[in-house]
C-alpha atoms as a PDB file:
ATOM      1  CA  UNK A   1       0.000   0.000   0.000  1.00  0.00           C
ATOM      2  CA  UNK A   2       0.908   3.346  -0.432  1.00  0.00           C
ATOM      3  CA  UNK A   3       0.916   7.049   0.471  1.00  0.00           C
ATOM      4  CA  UNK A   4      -0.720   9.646  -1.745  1.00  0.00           C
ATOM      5  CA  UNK A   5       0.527  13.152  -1.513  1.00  0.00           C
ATOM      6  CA  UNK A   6      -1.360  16.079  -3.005  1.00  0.00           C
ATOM      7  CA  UNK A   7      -0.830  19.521  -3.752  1.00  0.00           C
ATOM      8  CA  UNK A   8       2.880  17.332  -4.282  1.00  0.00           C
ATOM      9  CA  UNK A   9       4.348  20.364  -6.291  1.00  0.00           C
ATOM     10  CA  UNK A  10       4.220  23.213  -4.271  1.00  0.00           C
ATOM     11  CA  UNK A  11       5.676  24.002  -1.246  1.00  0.00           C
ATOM     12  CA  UNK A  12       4.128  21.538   1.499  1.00  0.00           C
ATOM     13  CA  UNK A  13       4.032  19.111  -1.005  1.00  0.00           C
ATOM     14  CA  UNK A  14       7.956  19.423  -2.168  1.00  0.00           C
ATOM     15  CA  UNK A  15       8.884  19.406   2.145  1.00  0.00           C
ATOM     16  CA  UNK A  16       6.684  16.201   2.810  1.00  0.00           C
ATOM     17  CA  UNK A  17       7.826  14.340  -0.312  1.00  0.00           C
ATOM     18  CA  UNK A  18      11.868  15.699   1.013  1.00  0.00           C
ATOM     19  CA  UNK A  19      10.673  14.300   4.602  1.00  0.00           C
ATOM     20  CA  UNK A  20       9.553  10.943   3.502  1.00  0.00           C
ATOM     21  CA  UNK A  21      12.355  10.650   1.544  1.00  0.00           C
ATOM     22  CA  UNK A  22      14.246   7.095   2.754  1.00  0.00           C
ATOM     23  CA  UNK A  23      11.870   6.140   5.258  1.00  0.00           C
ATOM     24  CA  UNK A  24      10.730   3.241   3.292  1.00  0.00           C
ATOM     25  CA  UNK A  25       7.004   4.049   2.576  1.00  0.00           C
ATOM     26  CA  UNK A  26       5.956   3.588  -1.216  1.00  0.00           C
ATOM     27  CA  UNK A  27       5.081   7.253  -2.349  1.00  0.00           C
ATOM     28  CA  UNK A  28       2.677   8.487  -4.778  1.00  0.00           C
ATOM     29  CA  UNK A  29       2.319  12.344  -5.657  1.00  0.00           C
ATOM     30  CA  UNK A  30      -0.661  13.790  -7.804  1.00  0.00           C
ATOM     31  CA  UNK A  31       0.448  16.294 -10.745  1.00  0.00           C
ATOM     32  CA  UNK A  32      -1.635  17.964 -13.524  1.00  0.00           C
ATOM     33  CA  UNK A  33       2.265  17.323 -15.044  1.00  0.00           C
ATOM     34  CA  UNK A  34       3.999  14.156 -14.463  1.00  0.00           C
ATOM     35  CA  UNK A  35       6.760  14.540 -17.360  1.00  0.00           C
ATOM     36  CA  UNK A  36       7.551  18.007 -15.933  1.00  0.00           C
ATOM     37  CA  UNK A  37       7.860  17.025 -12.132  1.00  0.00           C
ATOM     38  CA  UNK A  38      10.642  16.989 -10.498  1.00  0.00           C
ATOM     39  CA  UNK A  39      10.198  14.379  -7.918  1.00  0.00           C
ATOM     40  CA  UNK A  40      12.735  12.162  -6.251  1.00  0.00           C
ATOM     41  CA  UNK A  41      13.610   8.752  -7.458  1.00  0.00           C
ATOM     42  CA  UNK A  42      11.462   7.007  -5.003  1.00  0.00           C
ATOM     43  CA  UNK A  43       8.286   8.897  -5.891  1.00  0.00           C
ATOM     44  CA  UNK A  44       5.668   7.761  -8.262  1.00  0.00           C
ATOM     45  CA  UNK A  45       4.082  10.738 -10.464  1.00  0.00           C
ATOM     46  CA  UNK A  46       0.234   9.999 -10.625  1.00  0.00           C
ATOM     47  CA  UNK A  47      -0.901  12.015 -13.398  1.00  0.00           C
ATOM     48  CA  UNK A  48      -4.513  14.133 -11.981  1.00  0.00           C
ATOM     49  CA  UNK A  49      -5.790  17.033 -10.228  1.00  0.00           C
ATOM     50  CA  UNK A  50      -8.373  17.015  -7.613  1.00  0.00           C
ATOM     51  CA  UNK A  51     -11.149  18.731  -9.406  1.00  0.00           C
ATOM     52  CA  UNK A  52     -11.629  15.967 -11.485  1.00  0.00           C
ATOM     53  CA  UNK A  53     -13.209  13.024  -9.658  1.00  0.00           C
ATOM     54  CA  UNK A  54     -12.395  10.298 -12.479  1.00  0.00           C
ATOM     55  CA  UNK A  55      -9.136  10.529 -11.715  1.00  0.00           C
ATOM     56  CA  UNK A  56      -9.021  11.034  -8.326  1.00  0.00           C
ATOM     57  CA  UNK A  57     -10.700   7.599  -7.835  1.00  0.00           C
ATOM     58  CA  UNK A  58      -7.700   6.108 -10.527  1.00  0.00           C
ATOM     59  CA  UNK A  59      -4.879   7.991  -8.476  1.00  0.00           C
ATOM     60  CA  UNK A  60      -6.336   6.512  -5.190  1.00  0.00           C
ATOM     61  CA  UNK A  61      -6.441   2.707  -6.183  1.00  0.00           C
ATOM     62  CA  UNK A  62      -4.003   0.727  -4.082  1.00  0.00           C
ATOM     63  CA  UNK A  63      -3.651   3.749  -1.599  1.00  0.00           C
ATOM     64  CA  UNK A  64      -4.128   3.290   2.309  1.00  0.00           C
ATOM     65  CA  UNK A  65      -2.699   6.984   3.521  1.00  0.00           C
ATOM     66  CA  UNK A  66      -3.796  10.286   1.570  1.00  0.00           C
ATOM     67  CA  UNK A  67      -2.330  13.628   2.119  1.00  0.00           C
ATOM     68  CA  UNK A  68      -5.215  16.208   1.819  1.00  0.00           C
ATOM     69  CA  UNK A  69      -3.746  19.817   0.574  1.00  0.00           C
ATOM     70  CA  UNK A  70      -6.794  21.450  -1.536  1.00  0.00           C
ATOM     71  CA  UNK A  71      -5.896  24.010  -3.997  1.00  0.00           C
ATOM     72  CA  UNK A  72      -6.382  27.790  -3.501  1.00  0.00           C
ATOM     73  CA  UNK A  73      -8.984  27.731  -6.146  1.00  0.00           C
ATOM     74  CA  UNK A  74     -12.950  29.516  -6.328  1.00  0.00           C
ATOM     75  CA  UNK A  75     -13.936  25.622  -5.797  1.00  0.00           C
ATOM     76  CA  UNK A  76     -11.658  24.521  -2.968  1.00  0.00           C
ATOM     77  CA  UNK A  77     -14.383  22.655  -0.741  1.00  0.00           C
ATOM     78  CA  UNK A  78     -15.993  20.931  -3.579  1.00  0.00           C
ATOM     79  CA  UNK A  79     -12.587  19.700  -4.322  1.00  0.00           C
ATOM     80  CA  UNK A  80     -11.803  18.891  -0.842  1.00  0.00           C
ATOM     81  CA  UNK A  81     -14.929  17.056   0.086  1.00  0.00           C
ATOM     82  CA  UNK A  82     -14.997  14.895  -2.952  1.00  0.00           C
ATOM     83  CA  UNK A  83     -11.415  13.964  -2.565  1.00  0.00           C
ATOM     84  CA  UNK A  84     -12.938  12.812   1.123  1.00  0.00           C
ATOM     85  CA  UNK A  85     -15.706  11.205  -0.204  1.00  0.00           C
ATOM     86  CA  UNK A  86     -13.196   9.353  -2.735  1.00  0.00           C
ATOM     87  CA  UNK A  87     -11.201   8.348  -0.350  1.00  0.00           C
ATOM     88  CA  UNK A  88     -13.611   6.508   1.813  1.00  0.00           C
ATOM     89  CA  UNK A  89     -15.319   4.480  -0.702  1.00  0.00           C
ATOM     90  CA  UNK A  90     -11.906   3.786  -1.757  1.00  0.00           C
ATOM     91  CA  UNK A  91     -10.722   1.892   2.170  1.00  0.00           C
ATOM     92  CA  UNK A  92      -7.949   4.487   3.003  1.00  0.00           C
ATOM     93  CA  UNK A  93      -7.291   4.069   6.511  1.00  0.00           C
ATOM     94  CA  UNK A  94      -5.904   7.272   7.484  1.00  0.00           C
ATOM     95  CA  UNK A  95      -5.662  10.818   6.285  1.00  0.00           C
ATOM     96  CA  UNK A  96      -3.709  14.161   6.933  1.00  0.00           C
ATOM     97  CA  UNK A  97      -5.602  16.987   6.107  1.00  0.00           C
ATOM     98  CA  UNK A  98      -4.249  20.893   6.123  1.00  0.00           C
ATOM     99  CA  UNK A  99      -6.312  23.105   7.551  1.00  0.00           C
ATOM    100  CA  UNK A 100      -5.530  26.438   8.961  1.00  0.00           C
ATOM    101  CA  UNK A 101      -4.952  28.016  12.297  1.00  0.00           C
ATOM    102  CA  UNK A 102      -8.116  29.894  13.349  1.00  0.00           C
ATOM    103  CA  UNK A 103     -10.533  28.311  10.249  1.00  0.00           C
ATOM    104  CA  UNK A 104     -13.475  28.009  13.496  1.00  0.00           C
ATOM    105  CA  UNK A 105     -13.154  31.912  14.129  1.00  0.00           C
ATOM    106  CA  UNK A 106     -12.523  33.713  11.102  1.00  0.00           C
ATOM    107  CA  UNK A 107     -16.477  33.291  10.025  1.00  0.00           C
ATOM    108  CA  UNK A 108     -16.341  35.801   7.081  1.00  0.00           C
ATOM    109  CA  UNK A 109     -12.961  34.696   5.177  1.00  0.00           C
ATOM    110  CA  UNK A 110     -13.792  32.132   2.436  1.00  0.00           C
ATOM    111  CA  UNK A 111     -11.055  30.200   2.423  1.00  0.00           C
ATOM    112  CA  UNK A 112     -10.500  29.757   6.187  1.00  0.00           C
ATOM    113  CA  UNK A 113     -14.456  28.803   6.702  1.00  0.00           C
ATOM    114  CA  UNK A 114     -14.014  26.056   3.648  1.00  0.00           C
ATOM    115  CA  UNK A 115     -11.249  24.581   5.452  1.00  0.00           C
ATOM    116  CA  UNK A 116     -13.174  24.308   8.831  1.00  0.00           C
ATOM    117  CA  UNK A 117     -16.542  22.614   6.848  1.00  0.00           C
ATOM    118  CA  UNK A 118     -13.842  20.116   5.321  1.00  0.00           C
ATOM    119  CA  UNK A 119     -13.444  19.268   9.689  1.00  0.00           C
ATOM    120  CA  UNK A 120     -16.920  19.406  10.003  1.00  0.00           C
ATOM    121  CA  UNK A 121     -16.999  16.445   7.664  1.00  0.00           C
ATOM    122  CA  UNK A 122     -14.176  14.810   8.985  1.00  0.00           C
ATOM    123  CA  UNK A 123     -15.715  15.143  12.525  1.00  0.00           C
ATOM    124  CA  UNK A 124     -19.586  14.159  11.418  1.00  0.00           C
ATOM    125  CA  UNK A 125     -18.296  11.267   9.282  1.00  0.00           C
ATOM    126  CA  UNK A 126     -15.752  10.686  11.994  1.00  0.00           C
ATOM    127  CA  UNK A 127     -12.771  10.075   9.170  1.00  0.00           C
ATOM    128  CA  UNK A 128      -9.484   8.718  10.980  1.00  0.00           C
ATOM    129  CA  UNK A 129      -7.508  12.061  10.219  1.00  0.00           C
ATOM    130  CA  UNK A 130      -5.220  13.900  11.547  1.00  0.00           C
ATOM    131  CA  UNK A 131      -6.216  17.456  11.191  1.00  0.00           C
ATOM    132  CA  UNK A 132      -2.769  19.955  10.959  1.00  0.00           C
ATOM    133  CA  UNK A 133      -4.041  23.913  11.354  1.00  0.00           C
ATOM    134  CA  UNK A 134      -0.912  25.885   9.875  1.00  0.00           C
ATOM    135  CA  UNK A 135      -0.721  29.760  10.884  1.00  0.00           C
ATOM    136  CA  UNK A 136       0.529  32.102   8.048  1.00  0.00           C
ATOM    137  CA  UNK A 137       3.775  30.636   6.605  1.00  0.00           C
ATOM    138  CA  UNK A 138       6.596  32.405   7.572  1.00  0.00           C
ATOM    139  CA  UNK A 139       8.375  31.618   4.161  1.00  0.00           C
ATOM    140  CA  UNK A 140       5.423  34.126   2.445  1.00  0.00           C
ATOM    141  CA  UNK A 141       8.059  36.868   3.259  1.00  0.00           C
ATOM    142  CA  UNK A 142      10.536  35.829   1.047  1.00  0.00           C
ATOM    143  CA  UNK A 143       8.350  38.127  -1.260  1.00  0.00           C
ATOM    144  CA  UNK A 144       8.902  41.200   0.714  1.00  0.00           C
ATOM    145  CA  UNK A 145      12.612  41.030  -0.217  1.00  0.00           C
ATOM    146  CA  UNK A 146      12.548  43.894  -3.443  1.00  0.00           C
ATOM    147  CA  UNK A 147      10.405  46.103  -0.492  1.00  0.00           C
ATOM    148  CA  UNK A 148      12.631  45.785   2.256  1.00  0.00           C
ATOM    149  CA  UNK A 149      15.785  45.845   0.365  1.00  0.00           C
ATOM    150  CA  UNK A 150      14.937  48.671  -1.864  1.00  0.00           C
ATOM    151  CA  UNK A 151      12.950  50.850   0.257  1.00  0.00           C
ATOM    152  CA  UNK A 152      13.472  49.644   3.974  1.00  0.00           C
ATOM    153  CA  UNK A 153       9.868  48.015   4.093  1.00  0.00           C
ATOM    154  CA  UNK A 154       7.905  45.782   5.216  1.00  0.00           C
ATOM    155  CA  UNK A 155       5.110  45.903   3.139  1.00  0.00           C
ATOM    156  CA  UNK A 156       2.674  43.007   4.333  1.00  0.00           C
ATOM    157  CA  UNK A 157      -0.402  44.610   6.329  1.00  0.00           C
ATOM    158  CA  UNK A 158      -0.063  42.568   9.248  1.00  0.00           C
ATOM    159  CA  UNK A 159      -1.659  44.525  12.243  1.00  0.00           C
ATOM    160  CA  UNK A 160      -0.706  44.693  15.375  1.00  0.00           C
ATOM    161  CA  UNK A 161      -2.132  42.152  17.817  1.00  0.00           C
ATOM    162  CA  UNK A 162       0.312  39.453  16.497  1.00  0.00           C
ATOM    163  CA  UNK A 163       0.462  36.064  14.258  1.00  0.00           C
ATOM    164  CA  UNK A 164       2.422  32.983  15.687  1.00  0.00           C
ATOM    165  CA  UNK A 165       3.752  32.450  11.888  1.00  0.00           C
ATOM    166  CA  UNK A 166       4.841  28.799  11.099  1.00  0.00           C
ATOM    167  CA  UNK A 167       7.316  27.667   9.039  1.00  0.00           C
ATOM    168  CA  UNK A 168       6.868  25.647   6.132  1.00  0.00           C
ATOM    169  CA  UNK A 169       9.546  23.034   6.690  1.00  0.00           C
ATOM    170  CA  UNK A 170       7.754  22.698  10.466  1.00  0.00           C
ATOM    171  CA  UNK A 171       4.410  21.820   8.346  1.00  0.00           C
ATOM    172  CA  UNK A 172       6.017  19.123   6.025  1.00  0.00           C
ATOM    173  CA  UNK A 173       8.109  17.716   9.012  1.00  0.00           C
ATOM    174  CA  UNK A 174       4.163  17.060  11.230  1.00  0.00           C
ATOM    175  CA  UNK A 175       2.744  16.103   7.397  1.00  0.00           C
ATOM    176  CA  UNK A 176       5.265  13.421   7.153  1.00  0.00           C
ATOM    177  CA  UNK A 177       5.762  12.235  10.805  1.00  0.00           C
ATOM    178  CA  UNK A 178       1.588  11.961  10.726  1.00  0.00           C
ATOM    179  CA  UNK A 179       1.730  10.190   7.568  1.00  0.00           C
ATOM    180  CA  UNK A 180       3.721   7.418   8.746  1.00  0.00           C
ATOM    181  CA  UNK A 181       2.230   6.999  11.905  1.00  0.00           C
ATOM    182  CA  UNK A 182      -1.197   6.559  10.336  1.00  0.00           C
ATOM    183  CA  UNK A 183       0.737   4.412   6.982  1.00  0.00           C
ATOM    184  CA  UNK A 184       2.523   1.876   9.709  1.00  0.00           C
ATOM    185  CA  UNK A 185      -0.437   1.496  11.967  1.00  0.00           C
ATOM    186  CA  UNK A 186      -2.404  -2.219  11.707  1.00  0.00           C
ATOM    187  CA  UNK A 187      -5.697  -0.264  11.268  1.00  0.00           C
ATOM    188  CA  UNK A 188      -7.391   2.686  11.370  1.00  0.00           C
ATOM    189  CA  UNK A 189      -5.753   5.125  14.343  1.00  0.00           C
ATOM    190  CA  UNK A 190      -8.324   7.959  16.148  1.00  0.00           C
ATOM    191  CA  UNK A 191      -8.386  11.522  15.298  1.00  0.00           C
ATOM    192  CA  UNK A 192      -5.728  14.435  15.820  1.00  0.00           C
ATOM    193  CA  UNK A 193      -5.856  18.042  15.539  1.00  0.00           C
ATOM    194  CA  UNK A 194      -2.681  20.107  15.937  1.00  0.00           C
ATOM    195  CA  UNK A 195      -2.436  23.832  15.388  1.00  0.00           C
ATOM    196  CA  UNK A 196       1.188  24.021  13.365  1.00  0.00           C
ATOM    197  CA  UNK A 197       2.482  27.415  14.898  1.00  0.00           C
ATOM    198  CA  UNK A 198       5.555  29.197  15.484  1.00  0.00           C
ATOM    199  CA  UNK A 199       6.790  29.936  18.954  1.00  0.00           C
ATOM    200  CA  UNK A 200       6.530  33.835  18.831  1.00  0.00           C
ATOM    201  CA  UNK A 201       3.201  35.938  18.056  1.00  0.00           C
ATOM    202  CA  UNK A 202       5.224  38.755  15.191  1.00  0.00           C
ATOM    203  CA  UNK A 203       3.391  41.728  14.906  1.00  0.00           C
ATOM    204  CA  UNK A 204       3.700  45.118  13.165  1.00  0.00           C
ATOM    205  CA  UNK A 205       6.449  46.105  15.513  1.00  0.00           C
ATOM    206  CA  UNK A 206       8.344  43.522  15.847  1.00  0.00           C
ATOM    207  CA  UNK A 207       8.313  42.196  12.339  1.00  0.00           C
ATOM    208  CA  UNK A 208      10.008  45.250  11.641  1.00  0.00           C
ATOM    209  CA  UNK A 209      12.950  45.519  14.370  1.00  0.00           C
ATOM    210  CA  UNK A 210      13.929  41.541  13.207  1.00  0.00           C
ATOM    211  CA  UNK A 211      14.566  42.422   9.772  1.00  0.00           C
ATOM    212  CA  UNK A 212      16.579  45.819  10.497  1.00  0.00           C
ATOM    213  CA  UNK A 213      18.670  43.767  12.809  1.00  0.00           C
ATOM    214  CA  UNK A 214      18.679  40.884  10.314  1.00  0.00           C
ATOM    215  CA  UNK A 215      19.520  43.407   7.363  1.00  0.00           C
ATOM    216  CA  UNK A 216      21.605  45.281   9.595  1.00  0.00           C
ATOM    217  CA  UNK A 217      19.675  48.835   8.035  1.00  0.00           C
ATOM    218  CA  UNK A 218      16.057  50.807   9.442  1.00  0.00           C
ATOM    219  CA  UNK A 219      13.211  49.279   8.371  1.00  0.00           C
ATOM    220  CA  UNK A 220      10.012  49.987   8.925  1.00  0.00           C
ATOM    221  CA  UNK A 221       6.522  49.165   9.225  1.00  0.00           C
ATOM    222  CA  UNK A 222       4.618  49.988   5.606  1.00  0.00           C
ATOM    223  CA  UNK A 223       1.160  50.670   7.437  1.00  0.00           C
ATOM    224  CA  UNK A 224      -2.455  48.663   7.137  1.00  0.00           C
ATOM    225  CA  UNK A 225      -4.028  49.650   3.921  1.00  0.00           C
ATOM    226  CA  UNK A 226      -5.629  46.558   2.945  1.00  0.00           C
ATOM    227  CA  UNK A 227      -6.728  48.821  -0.288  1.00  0.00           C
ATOM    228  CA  UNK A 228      -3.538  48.971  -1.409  1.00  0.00           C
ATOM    229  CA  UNK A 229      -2.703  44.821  -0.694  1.00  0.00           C
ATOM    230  CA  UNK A 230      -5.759  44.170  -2.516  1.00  0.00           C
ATOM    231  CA  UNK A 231      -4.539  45.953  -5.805  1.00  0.00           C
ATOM    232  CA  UNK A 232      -1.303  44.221  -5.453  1.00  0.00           C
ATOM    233  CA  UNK A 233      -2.931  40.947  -5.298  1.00  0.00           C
ATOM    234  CA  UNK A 234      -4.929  41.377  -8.194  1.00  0.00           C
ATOM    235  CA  UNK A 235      -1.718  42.094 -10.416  1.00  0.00           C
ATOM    236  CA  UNK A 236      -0.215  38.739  -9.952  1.00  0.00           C
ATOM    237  CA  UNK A 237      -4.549  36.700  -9.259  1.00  0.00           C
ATOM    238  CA  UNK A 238      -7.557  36.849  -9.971  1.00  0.00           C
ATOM    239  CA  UNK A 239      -9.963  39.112  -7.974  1.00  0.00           C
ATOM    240  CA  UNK A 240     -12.036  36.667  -6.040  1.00  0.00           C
ATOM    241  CA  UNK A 241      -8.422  35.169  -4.460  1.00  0.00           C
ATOM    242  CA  UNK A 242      -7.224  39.030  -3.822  1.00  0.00           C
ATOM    243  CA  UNK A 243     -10.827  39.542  -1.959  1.00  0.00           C
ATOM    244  CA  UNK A 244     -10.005  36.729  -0.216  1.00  0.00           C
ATOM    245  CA  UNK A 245      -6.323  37.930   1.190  1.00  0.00           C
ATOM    246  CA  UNK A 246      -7.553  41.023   2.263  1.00  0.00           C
ATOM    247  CA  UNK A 247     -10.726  39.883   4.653  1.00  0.00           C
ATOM    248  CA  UNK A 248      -7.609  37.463   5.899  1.00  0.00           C
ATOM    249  CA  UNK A 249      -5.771  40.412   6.772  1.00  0.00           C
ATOM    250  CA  UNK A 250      -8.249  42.199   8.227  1.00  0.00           C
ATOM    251  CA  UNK A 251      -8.982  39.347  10.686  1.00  0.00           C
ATOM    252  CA  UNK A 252      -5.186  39.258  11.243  1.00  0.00           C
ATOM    253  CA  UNK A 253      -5.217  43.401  12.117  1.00  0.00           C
ATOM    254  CA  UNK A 254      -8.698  43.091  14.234  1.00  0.00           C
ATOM    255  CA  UNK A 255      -8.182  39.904  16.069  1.00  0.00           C
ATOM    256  CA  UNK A 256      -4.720  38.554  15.573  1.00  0.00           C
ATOM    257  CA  UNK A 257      -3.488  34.976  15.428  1.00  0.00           C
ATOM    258  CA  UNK A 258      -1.929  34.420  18.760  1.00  0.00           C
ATOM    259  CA  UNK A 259      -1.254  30.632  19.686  1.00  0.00           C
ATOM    260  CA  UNK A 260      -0.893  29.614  23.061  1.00  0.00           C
ATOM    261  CA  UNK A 261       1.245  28.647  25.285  1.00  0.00           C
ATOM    262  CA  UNK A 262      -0.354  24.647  25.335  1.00  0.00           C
ATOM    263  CA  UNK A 263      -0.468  24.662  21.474  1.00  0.00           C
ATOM    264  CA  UNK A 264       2.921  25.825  21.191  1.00  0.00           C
ATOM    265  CA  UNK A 265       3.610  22.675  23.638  1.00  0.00           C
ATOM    266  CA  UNK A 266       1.992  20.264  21.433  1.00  0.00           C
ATOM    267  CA  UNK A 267       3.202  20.699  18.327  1.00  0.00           C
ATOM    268  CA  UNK A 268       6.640  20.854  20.008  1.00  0.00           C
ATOM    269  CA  UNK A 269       5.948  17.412  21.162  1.00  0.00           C
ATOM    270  CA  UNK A 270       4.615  16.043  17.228  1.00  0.00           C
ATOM    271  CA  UNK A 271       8.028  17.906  16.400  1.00  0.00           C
ATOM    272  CA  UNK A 272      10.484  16.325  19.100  1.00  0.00           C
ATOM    273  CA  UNK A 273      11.794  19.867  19.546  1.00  0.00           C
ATOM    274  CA  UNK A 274      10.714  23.326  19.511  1.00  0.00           C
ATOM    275  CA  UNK A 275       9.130  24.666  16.278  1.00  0.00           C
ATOM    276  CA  UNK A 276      11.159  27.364  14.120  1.00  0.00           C
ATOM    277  CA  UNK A 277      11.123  31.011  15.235  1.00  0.00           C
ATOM    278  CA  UNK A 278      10.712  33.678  12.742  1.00  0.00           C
ATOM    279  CA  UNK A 279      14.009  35.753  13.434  1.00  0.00           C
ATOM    280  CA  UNK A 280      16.252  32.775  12.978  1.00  0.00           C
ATOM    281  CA  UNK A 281      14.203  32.795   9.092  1.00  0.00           C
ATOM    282  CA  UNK A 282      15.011  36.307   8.674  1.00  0.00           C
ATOM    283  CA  UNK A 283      18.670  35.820   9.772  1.00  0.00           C
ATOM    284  CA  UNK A 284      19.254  33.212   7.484  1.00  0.00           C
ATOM    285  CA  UNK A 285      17.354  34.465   4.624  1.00  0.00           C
ATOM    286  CA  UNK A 286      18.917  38.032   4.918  1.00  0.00           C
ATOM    287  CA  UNK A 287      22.262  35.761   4.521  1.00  0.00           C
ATOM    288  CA  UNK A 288      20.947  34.447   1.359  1.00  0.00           C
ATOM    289  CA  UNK A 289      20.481  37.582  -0.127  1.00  0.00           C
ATOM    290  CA  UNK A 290      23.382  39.094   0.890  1.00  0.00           C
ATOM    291  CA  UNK A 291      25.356  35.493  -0.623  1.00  0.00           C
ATOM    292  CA  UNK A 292      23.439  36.428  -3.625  1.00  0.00           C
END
């Protein structure tokens, strides 16, 4: 039997397929483009995408541990739930679905309150998953590099009351250790939720003192015009996805994202060590820069 990773090109899929790497478990990744991906040797490309059922249900033959990552697309749930549904009739025994951190509060953002009805599903239909809730990912900021090297900002509207960012590599490390759990286990094990979150809550103040020190140059804090993130957005995606971002950020600026102290515990534990702190990101990817 084997494990089926989705979403396996982007960046939780890339970390999970690098984490599984020489463990010993037969993976399977699903691409729209098997001839272009760049997968390692012991991966098997399954050709698909998840908004089409047919061949969802091919991809999942012979499959006993899915990895659930649903696209950022206008039909996300549909996609999700099917995939679910799929799954099921299909005898996997265990599945790792990413969530996001605070999908149960944020009421009015679409994305976050798809996510939670995929839980709801989980929950009603009571799926053995393990649920991972991911805060913002800290690697996002890689794109503020032309802002804060050019002008000295920091140009992501982030408010003030704090997000306990996560890094990425922290997500694929509690995809993968999940994965196997559920993959080795005799039969089906009971559900988990974990909220994947950094150790420190980084706000508009302190985002900004990390990278000066990081960058070793003032930086500062570009402000909270969601108005002005929205155009951005809709440069580089479509309008509905832009939309989307900014009623994110709005919850970020009005409510924050603050983990605490007992989730910060937990996924510590899942980890076998403390999760990844923001500066230490900055630090090494102001090196990177500087290399380059």
């Amino acid at each position: 039997m084997a494990i089926l990773v989705t979403g396996s090109t982007g960046v939780i899929g890339k970390q999970i397929l690098e984490q599984l790497g020489g463990t010993g478990a037969e993976m399977r990744a699903l691409t729209r483009s098997p001839e272009k991906a760049q997968f390692p040797a012991d991966v098997t490309a399954i050709k698909g995408d998840l908004s089409d059922v047919d061949a969802v249900r091919q991809a999942m033959r012979g499959v006993s541990t899915l990895f659930l990552l649903a696209p950022n697309a206008a039909d996300e749930l549909t996609q999700a739930l099917q995939t679910l549904s799929v799954a099921r009739e299909a005898g996997v025994k265990g599945v790792v679905y990413l969530s996001v951190f605070k999908g149960a509060d944020y009421v009015d953002v679409p994305h976050f309150t798809g996510k939670y009805t995929v839980e709801r599903m989980i929950e009603r239909l009571d799926v053995p998953a393990t649920v991972l809730r991911p805060a913002y990912f800290i690697q996002n900021d890689v794109r503020q590099k032309e802002s804060l090297l050019t002008h000295g900002v920091y140009g992501m509207p982030i408010g003030a009351k704090g997000i306990s960012m996560v890094d990425v590599r922290d997500i694929g490390d509690a995809a993968a250790r999940e994965l196997l759990r559920r993959e080795r286990a005799a039969s089906p094990l009971p559900r988990e939720t974990y909220e994947l979150v950094g150790p420190d809550a980084i706000d508009a103040e302190n985002v900004a003192s990390i990278w000066a020190e990081a960058l070793g140059r003032p930086i500062r804090y570009g402000g909270d015009d969601l108005d002005v993130l929205e155009q951005r957005l809709k440069v580089v995606g479509p309008a509905w996805l832009a939309y989307d971002m900014r009623l994110m950020m709005g919850r970020y600026q009005q409510d924050g994202a603050v983990a605490s102290t007992a989730e910060i515990e937990r996924v510590a534990t899942l980890l076998g060590r403390q999760p990844r702190s923001y500066r230490d990101f900055a630090v090494a990817t102001a090196a990177t820069w500087a290399d380059a």
